[in-house]
C-alpha atoms as a PDB file:
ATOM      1  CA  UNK A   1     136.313  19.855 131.248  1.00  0.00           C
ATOM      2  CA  UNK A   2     135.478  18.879 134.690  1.00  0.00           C
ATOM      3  CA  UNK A   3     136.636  21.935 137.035  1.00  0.00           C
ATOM      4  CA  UNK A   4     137.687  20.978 140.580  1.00  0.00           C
ATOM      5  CA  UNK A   5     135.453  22.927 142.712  1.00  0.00           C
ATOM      6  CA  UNK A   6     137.494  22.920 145.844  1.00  0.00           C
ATOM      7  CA  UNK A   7     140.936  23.204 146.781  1.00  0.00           C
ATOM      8  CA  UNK A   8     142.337  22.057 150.470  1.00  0.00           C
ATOM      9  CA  UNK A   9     145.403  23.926 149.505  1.00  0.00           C
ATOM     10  CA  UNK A  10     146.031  27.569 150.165  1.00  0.00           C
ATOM     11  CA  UNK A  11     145.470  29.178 147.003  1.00  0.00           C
ATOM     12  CA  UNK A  12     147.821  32.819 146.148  1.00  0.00           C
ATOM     13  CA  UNK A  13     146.431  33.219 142.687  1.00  0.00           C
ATOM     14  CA  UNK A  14     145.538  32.123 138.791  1.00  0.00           C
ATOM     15  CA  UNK A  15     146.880  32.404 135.390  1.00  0.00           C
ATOM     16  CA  UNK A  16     145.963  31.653 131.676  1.00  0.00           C
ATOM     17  CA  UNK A  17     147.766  30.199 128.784  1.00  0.00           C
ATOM     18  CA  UNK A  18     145.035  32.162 126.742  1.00  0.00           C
ATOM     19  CA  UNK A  19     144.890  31.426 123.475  1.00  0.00           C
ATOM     20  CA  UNK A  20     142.536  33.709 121.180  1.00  0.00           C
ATOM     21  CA  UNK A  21     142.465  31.294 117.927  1.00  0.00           C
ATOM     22  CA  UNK A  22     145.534  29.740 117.532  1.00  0.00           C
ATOM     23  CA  UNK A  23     147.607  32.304 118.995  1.00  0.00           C
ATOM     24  CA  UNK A  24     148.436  33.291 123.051  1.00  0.00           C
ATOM     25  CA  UNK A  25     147.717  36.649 124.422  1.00  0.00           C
ATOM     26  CA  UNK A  26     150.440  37.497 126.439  1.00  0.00           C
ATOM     27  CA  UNK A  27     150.810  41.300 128.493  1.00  0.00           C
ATOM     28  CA  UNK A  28     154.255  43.232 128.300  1.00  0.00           C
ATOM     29  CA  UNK A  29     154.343  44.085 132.433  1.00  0.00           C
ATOM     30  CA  UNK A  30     154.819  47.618 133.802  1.00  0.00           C
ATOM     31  CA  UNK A  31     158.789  48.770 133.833  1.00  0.00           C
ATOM     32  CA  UNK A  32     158.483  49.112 137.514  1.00  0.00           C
ATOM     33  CA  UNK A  33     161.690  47.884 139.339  1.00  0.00           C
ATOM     34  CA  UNK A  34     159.277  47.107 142.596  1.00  0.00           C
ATOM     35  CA  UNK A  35     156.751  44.613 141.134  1.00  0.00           C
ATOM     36  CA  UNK A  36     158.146  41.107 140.054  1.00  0.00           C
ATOM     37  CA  UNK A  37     159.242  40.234 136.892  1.00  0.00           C
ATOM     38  CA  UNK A  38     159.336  43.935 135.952  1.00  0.00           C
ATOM     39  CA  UNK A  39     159.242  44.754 131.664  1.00  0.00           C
ATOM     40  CA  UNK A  40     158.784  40.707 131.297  1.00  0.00           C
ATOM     41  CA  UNK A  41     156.012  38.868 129.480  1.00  0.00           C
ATOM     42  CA  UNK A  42     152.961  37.821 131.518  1.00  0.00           C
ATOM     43  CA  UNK A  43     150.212  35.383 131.195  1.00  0.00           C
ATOM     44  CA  UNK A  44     146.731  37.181 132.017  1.00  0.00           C
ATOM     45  CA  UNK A  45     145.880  36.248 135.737  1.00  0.00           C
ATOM     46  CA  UNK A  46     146.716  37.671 139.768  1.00  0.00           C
ATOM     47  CA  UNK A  47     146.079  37.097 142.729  1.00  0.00           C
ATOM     48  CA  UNK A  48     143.161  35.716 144.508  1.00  0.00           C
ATOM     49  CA  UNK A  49     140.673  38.330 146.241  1.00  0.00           C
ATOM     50  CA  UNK A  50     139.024  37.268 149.209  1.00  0.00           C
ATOM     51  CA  UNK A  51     136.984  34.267 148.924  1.00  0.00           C
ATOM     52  CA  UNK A  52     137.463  33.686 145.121  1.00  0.00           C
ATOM     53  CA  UNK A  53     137.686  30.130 143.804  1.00  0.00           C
ATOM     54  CA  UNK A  54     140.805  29.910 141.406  1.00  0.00           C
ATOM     55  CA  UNK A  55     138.574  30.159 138.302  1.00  0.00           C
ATOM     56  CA  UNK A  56     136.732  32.957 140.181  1.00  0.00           C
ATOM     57  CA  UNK A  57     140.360  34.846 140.244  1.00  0.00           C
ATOM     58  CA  UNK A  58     141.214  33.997 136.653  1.00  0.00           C
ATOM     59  CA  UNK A  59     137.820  35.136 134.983  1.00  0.00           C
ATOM     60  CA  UNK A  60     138.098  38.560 137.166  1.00  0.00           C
ATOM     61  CA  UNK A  61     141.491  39.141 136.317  1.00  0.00           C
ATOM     62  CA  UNK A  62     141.086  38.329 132.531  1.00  0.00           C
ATOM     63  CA  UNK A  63     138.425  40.865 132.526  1.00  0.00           C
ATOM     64  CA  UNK A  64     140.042  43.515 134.285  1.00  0.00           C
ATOM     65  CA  UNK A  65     143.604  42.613 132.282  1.00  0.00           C
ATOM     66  CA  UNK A  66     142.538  42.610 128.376  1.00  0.00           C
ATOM     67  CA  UNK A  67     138.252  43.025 128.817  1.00  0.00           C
ATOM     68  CA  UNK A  68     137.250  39.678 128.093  1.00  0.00           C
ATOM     69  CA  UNK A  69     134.865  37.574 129.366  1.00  0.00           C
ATOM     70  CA  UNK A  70     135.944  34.003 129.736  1.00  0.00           C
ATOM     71  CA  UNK A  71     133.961  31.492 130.458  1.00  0.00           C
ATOM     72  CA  UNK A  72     134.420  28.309 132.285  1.00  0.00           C
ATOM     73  CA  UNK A  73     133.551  26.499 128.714  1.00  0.00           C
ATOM     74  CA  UNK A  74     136.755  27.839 127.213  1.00  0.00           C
ATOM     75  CA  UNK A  75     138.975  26.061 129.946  1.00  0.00           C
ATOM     76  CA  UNK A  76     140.831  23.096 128.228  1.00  0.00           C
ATOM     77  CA  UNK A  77     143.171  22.490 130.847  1.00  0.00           C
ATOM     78  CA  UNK A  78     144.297  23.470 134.836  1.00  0.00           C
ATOM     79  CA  UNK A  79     147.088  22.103 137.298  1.00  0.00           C
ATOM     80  CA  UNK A  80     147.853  24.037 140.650  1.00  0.00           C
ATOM     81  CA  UNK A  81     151.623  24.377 141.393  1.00  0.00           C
ATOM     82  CA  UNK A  82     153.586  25.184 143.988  1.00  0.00           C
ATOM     83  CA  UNK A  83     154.565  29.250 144.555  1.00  0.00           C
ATOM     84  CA  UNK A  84     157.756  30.080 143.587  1.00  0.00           C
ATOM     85  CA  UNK A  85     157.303  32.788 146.401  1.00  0.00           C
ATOM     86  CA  UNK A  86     155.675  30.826 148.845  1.00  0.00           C
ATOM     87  CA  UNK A  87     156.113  27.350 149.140  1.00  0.00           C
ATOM     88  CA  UNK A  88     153.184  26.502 151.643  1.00  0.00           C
ATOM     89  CA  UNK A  89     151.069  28.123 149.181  1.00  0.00           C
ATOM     90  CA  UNK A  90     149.875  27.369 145.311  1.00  0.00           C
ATOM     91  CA  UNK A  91     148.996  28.586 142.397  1.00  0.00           C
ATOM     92  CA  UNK A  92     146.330  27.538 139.858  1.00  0.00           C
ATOM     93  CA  UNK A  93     147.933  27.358 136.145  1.00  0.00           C
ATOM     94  CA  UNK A  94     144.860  26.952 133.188  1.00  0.00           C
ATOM     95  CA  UNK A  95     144.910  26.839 129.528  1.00  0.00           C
ATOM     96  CA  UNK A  96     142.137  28.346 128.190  1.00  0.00           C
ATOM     97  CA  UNK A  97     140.904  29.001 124.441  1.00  0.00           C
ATOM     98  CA  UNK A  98     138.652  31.724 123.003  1.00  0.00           C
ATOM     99  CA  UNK A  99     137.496  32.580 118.705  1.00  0.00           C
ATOM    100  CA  UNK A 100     139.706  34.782 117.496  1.00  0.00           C
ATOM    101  CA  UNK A 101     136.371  36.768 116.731  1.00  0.00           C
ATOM    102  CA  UNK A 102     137.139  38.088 120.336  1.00  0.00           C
ATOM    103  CA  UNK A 103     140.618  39.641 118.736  1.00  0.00           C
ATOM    104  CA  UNK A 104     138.836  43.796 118.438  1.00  0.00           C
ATOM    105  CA  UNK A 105     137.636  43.361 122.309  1.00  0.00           C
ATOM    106  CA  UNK A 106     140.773  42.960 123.749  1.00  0.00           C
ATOM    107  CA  UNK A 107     142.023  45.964 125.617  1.00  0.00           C
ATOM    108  CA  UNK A 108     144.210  46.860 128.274  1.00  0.00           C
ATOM    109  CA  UNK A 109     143.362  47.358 131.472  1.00  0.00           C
ATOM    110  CA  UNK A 110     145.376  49.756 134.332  1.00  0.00           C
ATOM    111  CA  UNK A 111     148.538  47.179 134.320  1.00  0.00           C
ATOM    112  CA  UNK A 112     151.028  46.408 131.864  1.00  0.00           C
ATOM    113  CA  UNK A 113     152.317  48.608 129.101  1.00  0.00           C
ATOM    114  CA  UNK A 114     150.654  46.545 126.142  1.00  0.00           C
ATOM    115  CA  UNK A 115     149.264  43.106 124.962  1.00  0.00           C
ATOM    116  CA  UNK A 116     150.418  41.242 122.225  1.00  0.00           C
ATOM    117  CA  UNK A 117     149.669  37.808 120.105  1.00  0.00           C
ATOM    118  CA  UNK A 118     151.985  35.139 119.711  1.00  0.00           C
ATOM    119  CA  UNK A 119     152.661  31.233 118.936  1.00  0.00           C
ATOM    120  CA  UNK A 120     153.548  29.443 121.763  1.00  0.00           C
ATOM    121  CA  UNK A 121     156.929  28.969 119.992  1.00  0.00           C
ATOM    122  CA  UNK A 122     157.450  32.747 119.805  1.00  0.00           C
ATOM    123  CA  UNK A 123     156.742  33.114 123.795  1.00  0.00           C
ATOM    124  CA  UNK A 124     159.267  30.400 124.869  1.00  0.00           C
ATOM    125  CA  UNK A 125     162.004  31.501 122.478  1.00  0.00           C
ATOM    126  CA  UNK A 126     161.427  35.543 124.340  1.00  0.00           C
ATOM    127  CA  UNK A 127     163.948  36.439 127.302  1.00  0.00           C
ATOM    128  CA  UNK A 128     162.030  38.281 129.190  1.00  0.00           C
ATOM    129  CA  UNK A 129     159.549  36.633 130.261  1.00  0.00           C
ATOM    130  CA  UNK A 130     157.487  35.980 134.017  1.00  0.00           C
ATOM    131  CA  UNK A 131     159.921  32.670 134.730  1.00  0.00           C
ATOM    132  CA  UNK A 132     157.438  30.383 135.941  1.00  0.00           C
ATOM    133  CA  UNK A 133     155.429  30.421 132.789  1.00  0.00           C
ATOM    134  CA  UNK A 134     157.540  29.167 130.498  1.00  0.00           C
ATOM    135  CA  UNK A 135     157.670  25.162 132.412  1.00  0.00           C
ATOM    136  CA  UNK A 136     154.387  25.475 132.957  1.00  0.00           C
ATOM    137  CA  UNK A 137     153.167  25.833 129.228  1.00  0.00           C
ATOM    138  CA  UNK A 138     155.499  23.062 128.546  1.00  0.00           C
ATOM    139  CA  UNK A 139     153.659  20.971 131.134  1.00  0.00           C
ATOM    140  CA  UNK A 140     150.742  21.268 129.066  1.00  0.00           C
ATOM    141  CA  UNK A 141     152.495  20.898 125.376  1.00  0.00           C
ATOM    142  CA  UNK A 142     153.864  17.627 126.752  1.00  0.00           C
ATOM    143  CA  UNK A 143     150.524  16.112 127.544  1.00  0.00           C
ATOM    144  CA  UNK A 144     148.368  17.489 125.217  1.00  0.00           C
ATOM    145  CA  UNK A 145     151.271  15.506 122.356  1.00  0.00           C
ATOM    146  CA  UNK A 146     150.823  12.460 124.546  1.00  0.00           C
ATOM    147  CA  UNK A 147     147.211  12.390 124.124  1.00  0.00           C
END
């Protein structure tokens, strides 16, 4: 997949439809009522850290998230959208895929209570989950069945 290496628009952050086989690792967020989206299910992916490309942001918060290494190889597909939050701003959205032979590395980092696997059925039929997310995998269901 050919990355775009440079982004005019103010960037806030990354995240990763992540698939490890055929099945998306999603994070159960801290039960904190002053982060957003408290107790919902998150993609893996922050915020960007001084001078980080988007995929720069993603691949450092993967590994510090669930301890994987992804590499730019296992991207399969990326759009930036506007910030819910801020609306001069964007955010980078991926889909990403990894072996499930990666399954027994994944561990949690600081953040989040746990990690779990799931169809991407199963994530858009949960409640609680980080709003934005949910369009946003769509968005990518729609064109991969147009292809």
């Amino acid at each position: 997949m050919a990355m775009l290496r440079h982004m005019e628009r103010p960037f806030l952050g990354s995240h990763a439809a992540l698939f490890v086989g055929e099945k998306l690792l999603v994070i159960l967020r801290d039960d904190i009522p002053t982060i957003p989206s408290p107790n919902c299910w998150d993609f893996p992916g922050g915020t960007a850290d001084a001078g980080e490309t988007p995929f720069e942001t993603l691949q450092r918060e993967v590994r510090e998230e669930v301890s994987l290494h992804l590499p730019e190889s296992a991207l399969i597909w990326q759009k930036y959208y506007r910030s819910v939050n801020q609306p001069d701003h964007f955010n980078w959205f991926y889909v990403a895929r990894l072996p499930a032979t990666v399954h027994p590395e994944i561990a949690l980092g600081d953040e989040g209570q746990r990690w779990d696997l799931m169809t991407p059925d199963a994530f858009l039929s949960l409640e609680n989950v980080v709003p934005s997310f949910p369009p946003r995998l769509r968005d990518w269901m729609a064109g991969v069945a147009a292809d």
